[in-house]
PDBML (XML) file of the C-alpha atoms, coordinates in Angstrom:
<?xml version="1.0" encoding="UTF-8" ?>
<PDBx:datablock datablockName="MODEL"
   xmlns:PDBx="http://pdbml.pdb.org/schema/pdbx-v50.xsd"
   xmlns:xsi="http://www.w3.org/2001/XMLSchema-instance"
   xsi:schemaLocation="http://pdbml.pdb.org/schema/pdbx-v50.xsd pdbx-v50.xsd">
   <PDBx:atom_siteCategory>
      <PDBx:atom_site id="1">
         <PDBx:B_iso_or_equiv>0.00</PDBx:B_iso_or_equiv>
         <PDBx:Cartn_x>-13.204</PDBx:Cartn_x>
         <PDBx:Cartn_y>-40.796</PDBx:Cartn_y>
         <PDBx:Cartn_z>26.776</PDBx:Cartn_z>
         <PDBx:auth_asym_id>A</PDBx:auth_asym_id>
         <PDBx:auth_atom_id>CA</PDBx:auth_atom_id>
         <PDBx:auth_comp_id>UNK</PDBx:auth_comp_id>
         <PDBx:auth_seq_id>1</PDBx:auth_seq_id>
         <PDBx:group_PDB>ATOM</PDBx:group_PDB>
         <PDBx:label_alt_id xsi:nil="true" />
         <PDBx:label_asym_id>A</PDBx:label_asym_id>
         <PDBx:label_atom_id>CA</PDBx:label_atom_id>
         <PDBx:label_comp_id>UNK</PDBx:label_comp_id>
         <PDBx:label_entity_id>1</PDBx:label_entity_id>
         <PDBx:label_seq_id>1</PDBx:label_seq_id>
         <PDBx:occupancy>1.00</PDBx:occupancy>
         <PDBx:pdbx_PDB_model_num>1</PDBx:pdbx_PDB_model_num>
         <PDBx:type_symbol>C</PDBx:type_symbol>
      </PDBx:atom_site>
      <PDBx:atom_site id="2">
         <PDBx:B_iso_or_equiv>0.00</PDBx:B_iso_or_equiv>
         <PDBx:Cartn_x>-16.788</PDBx:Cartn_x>
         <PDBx:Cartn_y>-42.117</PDBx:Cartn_y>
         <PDBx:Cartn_z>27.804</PDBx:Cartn_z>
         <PDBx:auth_asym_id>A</PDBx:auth_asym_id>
         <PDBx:auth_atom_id>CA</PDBx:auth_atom_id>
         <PDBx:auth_comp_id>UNK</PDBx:auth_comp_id>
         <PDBx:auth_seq_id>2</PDBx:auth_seq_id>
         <PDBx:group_PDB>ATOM</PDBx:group_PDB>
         <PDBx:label_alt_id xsi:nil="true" />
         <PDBx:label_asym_id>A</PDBx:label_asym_id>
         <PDBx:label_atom_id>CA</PDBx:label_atom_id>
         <PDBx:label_comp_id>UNK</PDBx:label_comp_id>
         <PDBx:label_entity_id>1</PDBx:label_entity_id>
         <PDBx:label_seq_id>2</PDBx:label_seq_id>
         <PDBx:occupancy>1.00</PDBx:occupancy>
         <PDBx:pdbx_PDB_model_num>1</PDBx:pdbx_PDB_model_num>
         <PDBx:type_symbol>C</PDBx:type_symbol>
      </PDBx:atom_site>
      <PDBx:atom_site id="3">
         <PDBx:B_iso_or_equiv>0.00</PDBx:B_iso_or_equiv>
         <PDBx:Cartn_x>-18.162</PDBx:Cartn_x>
         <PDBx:Cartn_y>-39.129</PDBx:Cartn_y>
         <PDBx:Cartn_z>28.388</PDBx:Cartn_z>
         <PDBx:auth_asym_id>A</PDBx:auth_asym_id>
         <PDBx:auth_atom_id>CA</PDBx:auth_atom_id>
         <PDBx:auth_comp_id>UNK</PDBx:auth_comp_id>
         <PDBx:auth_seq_id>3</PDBx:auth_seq_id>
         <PDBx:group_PDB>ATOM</PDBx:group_PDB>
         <PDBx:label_alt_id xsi:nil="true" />
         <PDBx:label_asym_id>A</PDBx:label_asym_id>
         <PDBx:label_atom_id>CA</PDBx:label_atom_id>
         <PDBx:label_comp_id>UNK</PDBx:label_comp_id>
         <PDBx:label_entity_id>1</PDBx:label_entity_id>
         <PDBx:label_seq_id>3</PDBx:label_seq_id>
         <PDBx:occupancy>1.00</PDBx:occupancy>
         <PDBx:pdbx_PDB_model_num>1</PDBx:pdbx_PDB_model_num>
         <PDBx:type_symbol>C</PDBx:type_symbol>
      </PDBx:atom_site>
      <PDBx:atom_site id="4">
         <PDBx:B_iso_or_equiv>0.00</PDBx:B_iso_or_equiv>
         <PDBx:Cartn_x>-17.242</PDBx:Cartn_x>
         <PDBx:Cartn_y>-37.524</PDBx:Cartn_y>
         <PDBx:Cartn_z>25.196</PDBx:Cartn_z>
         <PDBx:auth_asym_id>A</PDBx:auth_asym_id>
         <PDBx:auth_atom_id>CA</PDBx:auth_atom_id>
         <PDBx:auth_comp_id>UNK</PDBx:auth_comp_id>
         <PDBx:auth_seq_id>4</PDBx:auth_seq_id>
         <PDBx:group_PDB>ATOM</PDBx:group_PDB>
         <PDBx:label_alt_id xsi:nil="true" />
         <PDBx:label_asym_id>A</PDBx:label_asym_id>
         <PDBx:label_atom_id>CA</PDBx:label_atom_id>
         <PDBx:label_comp_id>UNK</PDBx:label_comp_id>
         <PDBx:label_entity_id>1</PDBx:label_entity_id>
         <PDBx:label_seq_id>4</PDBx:label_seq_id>
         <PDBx:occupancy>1.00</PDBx:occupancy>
         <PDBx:pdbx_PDB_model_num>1</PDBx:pdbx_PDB_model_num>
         <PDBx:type_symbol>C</PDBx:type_symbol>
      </PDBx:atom_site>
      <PDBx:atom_site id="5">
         <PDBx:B_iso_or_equiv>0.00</PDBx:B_iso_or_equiv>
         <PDBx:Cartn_x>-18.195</PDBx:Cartn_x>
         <PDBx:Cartn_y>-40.571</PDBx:Cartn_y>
         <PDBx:Cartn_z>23.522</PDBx:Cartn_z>
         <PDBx:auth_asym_id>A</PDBx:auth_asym_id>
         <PDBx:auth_atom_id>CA</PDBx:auth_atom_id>
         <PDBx:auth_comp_id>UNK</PDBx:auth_comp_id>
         <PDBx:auth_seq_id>5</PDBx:auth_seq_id>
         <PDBx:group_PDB>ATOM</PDBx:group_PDB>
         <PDBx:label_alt_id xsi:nil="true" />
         <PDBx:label_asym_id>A</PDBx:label_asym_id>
         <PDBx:label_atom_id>CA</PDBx:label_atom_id>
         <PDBx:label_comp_id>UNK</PDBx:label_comp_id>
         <PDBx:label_entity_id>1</PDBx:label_entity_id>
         <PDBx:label_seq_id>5</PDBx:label_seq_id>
         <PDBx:occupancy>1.00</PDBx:occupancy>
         <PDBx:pdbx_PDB_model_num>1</PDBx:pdbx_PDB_model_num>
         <PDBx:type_symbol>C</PDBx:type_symbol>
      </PDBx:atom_site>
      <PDBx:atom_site id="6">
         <PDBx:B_iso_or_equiv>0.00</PDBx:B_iso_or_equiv>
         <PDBx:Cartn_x>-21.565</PDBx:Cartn_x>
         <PDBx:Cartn_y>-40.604</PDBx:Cartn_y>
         <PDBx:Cartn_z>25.539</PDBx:Cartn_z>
         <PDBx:auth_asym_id>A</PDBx:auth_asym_id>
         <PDBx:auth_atom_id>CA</PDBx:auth_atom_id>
         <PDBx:auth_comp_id>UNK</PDBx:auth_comp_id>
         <PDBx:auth_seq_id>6</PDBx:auth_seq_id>
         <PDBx:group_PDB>ATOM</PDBx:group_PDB>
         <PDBx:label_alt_id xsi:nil="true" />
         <PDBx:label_asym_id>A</PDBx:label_asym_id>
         <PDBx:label_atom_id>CA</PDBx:label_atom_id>
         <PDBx:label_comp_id>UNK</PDBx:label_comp_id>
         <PDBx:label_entity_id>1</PDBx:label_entity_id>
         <PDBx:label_seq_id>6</PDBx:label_seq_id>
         <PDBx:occupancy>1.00</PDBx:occupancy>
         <PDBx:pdbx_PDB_model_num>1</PDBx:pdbx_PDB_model_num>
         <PDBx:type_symbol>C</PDBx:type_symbol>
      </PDBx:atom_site>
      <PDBx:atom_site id="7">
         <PDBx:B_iso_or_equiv>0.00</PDBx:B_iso_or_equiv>
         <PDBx:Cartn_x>-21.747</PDBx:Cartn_x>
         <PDBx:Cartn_y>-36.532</PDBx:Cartn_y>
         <PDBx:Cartn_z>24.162</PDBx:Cartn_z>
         <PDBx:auth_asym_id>A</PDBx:auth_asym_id>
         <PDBx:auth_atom_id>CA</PDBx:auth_atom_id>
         <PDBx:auth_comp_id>UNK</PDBx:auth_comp_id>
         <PDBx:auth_seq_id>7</PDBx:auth_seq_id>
         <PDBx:group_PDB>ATOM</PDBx:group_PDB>
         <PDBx:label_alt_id xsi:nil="true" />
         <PDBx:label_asym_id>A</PDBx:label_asym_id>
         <PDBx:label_atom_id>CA</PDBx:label_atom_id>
         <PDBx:label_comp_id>UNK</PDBx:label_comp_id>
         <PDBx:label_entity_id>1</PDBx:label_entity_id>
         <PDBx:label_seq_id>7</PDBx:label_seq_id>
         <PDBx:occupancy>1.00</PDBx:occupancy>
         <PDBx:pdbx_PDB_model_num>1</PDBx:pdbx_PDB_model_num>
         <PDBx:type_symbol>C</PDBx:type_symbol>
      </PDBx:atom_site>
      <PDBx:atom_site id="8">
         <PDBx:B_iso_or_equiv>0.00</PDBx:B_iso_or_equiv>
         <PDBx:Cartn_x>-20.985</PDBx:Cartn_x>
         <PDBx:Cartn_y>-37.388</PDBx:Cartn_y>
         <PDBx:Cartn_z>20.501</PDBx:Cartn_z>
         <PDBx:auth_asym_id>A</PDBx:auth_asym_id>
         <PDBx:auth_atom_id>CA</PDBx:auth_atom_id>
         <PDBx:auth_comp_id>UNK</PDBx:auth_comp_id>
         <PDBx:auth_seq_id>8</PDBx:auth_seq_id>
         <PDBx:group_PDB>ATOM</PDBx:group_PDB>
         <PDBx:label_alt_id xsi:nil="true" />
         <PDBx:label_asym_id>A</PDBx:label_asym_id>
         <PDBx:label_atom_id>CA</PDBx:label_atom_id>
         <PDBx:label_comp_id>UNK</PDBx:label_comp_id>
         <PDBx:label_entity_id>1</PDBx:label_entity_id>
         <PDBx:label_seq_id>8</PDBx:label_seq_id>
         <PDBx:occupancy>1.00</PDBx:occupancy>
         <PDBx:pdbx_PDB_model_num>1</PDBx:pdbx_PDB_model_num>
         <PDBx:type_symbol>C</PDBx:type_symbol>
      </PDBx:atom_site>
      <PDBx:atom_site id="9">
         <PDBx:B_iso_or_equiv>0.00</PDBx:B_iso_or_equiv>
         <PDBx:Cartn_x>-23.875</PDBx:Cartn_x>
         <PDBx:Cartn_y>-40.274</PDBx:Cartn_y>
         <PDBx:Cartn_z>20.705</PDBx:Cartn_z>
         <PDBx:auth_asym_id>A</PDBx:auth_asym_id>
         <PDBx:auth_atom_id>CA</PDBx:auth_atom_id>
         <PDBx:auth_comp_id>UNK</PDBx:auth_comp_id>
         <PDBx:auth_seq_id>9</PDBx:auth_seq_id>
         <PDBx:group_PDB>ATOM</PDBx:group_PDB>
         <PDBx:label_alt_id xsi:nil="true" />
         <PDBx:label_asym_id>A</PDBx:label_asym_id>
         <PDBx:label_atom_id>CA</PDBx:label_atom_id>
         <PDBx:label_comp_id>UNK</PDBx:label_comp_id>
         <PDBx:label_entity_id>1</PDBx:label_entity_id>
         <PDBx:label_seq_id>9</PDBx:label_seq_id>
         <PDBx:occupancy>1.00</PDBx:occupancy>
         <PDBx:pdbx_PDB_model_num>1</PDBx:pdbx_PDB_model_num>
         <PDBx:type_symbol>C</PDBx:type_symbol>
      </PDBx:atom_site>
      <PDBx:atom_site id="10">
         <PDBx:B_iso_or_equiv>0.00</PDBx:B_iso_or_equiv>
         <PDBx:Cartn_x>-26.399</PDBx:Cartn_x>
         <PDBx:Cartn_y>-38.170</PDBx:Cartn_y>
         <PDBx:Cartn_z>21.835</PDBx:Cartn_z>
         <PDBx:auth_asym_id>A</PDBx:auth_asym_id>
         <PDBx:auth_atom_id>CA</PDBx:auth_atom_id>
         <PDBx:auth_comp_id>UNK</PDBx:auth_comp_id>
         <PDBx:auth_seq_id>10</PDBx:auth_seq_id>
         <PDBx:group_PDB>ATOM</PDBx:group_PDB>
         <PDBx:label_alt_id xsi:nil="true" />
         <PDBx:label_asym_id>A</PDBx:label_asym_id>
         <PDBx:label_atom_id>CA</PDBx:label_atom_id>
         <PDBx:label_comp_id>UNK</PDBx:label_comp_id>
         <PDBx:label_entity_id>1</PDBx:label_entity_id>
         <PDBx:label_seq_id>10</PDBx:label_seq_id>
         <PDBx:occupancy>1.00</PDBx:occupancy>
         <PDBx:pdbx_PDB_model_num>1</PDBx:pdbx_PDB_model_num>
         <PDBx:type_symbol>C</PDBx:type_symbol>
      </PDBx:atom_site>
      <PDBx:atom_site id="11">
         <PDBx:B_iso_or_equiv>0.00</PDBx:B_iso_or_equiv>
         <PDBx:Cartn_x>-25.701</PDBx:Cartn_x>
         <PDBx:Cartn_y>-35.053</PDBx:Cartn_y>
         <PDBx:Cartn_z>19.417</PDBx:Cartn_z>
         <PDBx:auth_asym_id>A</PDBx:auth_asym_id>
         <PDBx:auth_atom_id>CA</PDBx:auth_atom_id>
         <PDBx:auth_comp_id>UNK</PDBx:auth_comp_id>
         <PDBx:auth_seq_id>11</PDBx:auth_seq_id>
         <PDBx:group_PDB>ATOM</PDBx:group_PDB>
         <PDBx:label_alt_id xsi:nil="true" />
         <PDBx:label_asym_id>A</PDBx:label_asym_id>
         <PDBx:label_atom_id>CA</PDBx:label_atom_id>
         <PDBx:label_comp_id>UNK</PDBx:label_comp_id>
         <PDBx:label_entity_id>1</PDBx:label_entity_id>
         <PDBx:label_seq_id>11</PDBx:label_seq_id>
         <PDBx:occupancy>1.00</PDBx:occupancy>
         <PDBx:pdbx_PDB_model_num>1</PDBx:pdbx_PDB_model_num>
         <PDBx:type_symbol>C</PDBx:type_symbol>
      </PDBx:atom_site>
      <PDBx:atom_site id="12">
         <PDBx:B_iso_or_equiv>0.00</PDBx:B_iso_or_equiv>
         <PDBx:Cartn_x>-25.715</PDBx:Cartn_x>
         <PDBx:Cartn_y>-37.719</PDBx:Cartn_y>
         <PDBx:Cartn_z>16.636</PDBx:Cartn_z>
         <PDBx:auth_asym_id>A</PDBx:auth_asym_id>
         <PDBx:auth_atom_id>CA</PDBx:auth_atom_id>
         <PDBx:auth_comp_id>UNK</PDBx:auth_comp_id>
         <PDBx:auth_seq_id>12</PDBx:auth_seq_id>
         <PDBx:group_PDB>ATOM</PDBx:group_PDB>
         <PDBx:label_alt_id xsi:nil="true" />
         <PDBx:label_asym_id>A</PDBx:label_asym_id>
         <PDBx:label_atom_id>CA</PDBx:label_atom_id>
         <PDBx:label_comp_id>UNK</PDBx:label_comp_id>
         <PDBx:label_entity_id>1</PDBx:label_entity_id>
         <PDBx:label_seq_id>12</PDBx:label_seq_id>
         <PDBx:occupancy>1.00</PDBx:occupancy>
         <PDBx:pdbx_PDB_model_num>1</PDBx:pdbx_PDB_model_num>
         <PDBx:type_symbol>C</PDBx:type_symbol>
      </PDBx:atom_site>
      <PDBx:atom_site id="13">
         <PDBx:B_iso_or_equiv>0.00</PDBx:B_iso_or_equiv>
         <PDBx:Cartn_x>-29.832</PDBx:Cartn_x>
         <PDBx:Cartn_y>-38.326</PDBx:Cartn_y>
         <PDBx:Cartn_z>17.779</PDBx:Cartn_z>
         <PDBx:auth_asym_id>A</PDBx:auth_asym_id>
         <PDBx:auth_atom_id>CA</PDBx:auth_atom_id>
         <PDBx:auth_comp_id>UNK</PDBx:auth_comp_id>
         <PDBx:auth_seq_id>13</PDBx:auth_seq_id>
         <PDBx:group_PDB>ATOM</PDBx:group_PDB>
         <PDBx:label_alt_id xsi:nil="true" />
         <PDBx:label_asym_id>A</PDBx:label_asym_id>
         <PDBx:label_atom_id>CA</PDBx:label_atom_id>
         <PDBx:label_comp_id>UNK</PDBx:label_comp_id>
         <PDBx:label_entity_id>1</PDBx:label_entity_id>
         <PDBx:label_seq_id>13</PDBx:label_seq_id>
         <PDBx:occupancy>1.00</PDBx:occupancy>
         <PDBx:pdbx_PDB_model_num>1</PDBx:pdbx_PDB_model_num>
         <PDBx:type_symbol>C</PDBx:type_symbol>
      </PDBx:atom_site>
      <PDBx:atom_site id="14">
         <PDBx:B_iso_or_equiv>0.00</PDBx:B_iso_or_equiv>
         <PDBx:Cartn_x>-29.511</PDBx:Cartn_x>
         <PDBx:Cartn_y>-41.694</PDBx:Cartn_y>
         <PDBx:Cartn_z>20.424</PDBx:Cartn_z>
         <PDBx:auth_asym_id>A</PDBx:auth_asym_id>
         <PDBx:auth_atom_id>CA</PDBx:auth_atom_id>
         <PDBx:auth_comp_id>UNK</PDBx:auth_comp_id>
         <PDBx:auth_seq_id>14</PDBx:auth_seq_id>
         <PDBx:group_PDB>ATOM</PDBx:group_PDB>
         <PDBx:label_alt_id xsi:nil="true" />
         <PDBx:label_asym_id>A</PDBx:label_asym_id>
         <PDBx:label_atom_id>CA</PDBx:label_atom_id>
         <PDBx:label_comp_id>UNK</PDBx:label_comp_id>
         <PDBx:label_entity_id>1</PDBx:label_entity_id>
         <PDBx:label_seq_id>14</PDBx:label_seq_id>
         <PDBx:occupancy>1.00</PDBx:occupancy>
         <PDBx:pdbx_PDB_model_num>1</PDBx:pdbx_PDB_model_num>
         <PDBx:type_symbol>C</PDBx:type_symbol>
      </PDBx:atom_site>
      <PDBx:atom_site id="15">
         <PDBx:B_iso_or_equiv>0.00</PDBx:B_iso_or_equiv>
         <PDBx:Cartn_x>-31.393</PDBx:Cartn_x>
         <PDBx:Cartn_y>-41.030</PDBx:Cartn_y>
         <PDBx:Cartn_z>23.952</PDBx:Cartn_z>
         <PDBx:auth_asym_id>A</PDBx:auth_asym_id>
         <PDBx:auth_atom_id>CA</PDBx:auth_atom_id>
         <PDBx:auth_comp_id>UNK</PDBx:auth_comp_id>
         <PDBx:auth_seq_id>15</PDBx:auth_seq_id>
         <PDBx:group_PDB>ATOM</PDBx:group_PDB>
         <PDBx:label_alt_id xsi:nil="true" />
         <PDBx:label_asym_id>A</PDBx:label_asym_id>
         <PDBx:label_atom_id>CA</PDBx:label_atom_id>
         <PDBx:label_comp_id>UNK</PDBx:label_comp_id>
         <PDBx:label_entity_id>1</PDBx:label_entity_id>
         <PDBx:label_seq_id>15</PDBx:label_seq_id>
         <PDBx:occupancy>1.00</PDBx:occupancy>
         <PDBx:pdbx_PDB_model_num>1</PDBx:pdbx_PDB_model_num>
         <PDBx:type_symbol>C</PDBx:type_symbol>
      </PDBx:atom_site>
      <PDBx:atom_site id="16">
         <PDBx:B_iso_or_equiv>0.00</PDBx:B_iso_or_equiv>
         <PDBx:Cartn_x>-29.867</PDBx:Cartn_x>
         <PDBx:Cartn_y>-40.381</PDBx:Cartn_y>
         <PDBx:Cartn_z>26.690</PDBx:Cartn_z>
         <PDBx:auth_asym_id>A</PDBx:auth_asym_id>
         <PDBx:auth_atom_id>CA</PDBx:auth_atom_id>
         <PDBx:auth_comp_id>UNK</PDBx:auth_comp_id>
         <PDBx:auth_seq_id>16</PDBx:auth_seq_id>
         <PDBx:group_PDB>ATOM</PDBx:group_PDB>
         <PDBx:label_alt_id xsi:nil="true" />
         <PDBx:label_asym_id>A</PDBx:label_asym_id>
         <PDBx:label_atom_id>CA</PDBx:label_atom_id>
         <PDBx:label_comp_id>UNK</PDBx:label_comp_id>
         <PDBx:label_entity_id>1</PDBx:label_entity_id>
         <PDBx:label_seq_id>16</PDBx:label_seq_id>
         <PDBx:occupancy>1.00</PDBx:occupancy>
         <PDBx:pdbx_PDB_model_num>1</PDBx:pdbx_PDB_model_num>
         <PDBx:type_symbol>C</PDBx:type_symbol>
      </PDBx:atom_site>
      <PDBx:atom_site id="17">
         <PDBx:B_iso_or_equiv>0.00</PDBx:B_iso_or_equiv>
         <PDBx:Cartn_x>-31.650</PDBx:Cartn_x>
         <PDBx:Cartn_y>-43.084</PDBx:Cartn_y>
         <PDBx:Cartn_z>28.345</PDBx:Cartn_z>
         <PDBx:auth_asym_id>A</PDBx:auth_asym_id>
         <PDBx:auth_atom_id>CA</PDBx:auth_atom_id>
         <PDBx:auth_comp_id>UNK</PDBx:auth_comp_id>
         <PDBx:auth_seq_id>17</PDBx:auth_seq_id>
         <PDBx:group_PDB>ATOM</PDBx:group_PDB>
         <PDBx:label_alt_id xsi:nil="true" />
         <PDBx:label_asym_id>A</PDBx:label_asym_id>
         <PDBx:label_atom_id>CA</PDBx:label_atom_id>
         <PDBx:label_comp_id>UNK</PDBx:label_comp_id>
         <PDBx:label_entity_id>1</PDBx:label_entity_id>
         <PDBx:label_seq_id>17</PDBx:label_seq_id>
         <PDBx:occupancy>1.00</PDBx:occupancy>
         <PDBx:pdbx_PDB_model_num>1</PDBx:pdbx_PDB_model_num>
         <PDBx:type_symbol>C</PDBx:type_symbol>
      </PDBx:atom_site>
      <PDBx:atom_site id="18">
         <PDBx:B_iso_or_equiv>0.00</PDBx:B_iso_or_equiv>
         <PDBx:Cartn_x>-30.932</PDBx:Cartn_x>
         <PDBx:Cartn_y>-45.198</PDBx:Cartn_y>
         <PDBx:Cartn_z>25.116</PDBx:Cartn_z>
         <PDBx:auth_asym_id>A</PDBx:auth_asym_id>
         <PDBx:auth_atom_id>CA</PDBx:auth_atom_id>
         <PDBx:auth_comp_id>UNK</PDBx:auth_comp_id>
         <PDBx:auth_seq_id>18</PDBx:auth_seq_id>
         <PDBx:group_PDB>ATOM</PDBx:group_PDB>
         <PDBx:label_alt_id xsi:nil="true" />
         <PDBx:label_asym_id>A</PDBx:label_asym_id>
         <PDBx:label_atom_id>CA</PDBx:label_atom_id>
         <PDBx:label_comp_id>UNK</PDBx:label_comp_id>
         <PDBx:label_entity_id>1</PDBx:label_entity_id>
         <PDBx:label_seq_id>18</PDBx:label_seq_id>
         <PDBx:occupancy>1.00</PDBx:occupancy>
         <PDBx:pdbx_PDB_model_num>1</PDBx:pdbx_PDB_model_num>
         <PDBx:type_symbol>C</PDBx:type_symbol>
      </PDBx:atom_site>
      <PDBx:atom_site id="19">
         <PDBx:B_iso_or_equiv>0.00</PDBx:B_iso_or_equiv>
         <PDBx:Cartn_x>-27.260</PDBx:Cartn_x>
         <PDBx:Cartn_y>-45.200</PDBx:Cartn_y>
         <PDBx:Cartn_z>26.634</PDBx:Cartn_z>
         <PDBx:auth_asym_id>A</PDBx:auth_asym_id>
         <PDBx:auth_atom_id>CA</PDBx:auth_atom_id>
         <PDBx:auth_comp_id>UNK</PDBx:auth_comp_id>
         <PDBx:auth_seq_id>19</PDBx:auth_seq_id>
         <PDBx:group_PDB>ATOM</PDBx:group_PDB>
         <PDBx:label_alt_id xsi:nil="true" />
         <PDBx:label_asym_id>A</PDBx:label_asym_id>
         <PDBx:label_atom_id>CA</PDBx:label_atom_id>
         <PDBx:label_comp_id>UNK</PDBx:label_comp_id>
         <PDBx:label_entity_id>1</PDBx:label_entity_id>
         <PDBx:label_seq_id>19</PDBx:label_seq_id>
         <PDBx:occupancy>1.00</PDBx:occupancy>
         <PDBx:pdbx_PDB_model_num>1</PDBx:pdbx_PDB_model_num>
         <PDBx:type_symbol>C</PDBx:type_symbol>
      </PDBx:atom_site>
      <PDBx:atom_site id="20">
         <PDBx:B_iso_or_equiv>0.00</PDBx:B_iso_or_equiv>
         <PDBx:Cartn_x>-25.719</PDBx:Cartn_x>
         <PDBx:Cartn_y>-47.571</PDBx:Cartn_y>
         <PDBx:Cartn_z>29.326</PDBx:Cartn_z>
         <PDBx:auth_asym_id>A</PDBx:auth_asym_id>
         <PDBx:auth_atom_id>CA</PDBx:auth_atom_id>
         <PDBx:auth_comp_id>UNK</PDBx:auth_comp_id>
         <PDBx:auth_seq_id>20</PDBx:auth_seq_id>
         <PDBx:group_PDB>ATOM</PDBx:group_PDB>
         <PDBx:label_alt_id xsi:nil="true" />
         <PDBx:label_asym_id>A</PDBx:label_asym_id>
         <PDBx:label_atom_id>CA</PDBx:label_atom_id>
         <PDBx:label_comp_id>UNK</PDBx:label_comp_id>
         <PDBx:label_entity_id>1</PDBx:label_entity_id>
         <PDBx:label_seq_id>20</PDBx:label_seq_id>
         <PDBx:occupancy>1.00</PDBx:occupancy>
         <PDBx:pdbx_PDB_model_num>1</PDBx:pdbx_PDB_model_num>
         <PDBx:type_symbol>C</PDBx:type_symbol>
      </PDBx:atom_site>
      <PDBx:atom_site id="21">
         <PDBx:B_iso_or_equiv>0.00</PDBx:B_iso_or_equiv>
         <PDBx:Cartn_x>-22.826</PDBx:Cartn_x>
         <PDBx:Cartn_y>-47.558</PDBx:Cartn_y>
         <PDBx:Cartn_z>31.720</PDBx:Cartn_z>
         <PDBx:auth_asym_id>A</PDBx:auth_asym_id>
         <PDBx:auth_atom_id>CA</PDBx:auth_atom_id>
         <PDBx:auth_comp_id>UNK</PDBx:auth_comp_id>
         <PDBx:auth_seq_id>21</PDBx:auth_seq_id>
         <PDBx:group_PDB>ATOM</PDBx:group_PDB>
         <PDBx:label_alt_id xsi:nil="true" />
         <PDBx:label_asym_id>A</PDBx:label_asym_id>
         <PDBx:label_atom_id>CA</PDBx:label_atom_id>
         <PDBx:label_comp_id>UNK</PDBx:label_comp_id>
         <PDBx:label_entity_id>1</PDBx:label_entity_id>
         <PDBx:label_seq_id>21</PDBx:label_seq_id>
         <PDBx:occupancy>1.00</PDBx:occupancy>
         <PDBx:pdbx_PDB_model_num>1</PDBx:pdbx_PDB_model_num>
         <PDBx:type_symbol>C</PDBx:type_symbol>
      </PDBx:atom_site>
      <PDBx:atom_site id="22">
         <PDBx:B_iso_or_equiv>0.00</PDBx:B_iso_or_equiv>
         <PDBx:Cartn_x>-21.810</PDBx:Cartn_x>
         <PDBx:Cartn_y>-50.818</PDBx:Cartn_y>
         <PDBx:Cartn_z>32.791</PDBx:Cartn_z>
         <PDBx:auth_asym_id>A</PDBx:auth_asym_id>
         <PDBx:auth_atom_id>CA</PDBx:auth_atom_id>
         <PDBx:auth_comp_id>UNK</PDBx:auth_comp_id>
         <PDBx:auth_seq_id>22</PDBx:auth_seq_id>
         <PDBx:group_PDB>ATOM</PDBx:group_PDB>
         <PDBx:label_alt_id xsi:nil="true" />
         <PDBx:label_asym_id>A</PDBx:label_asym_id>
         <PDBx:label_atom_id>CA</PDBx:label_atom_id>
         <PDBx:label_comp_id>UNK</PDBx:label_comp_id>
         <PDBx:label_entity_id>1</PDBx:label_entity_id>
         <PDBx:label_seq_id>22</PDBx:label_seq_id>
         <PDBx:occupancy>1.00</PDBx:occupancy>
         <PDBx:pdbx_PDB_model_num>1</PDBx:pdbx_PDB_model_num>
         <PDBx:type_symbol>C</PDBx:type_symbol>
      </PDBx:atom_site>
      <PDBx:atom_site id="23">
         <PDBx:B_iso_or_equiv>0.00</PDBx:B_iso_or_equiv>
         <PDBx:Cartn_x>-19.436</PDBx:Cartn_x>
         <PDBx:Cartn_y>-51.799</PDBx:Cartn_y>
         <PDBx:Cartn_z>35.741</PDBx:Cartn_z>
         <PDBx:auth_asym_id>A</PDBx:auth_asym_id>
         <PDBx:auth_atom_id>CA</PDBx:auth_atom_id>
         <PDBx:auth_comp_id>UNK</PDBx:auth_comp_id>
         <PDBx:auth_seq_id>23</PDBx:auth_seq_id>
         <PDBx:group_PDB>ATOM</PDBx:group_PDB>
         <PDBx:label_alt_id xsi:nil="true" />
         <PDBx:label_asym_id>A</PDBx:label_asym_id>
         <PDBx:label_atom_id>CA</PDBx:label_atom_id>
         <PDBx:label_comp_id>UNK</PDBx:label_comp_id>
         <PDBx:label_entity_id>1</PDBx:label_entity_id>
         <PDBx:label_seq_id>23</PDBx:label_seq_id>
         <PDBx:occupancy>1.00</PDBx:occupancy>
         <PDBx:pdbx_PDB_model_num>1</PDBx:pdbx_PDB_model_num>
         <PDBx:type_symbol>C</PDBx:type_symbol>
      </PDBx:atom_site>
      <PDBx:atom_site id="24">
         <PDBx:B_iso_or_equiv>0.00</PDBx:B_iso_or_equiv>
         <PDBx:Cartn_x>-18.390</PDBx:Cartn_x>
         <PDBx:Cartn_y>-55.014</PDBx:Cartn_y>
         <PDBx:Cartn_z>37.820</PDBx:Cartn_z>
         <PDBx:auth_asym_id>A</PDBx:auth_asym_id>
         <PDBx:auth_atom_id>CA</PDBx:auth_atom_id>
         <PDBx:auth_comp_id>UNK</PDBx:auth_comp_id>
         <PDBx:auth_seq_id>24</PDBx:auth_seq_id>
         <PDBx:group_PDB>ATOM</PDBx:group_PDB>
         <PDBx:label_alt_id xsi:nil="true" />
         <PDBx:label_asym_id>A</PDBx:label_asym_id>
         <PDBx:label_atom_id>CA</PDBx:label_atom_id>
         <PDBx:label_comp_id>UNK</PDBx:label_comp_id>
         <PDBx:label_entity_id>1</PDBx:label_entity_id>
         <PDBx:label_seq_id>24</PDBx:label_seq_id>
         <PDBx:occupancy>1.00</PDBx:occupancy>
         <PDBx:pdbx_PDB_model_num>1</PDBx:pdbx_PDB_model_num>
         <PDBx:type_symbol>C</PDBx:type_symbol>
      </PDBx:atom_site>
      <PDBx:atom_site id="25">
         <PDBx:B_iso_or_equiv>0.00</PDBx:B_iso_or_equiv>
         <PDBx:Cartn_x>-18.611</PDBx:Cartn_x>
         <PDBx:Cartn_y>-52.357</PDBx:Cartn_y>
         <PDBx:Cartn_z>41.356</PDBx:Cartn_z>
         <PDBx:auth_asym_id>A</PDBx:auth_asym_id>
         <PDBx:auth_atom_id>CA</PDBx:auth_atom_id>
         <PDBx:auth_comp_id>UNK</PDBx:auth_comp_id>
         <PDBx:auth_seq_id>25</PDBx:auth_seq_id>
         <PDBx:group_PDB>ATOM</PDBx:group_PDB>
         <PDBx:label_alt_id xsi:nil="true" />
         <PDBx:label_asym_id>A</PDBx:label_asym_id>
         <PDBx:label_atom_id>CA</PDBx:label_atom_id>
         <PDBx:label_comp_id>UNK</PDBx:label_comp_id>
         <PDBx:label_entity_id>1</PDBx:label_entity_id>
         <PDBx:label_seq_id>25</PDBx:label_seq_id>
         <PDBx:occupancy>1.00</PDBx:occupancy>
         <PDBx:pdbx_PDB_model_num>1</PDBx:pdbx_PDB_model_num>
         <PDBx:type_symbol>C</PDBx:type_symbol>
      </PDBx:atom_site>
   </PDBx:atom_siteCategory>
</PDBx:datablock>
């Protein structure tokens, strides 16, 4: 689900580096 998400976000024009993962480990 994130990744596609993550795919969908940067064909719609954010940076990749514009994007964040987050975890607690």
């Amino acid at each position: 689900y994130i990744a596609g998400e993550i795919k969908k976000s940067i064909r719609s024009g954010t940076k990749a580096e514009d994007i964040a993962v987050l975890f607690r480990t």
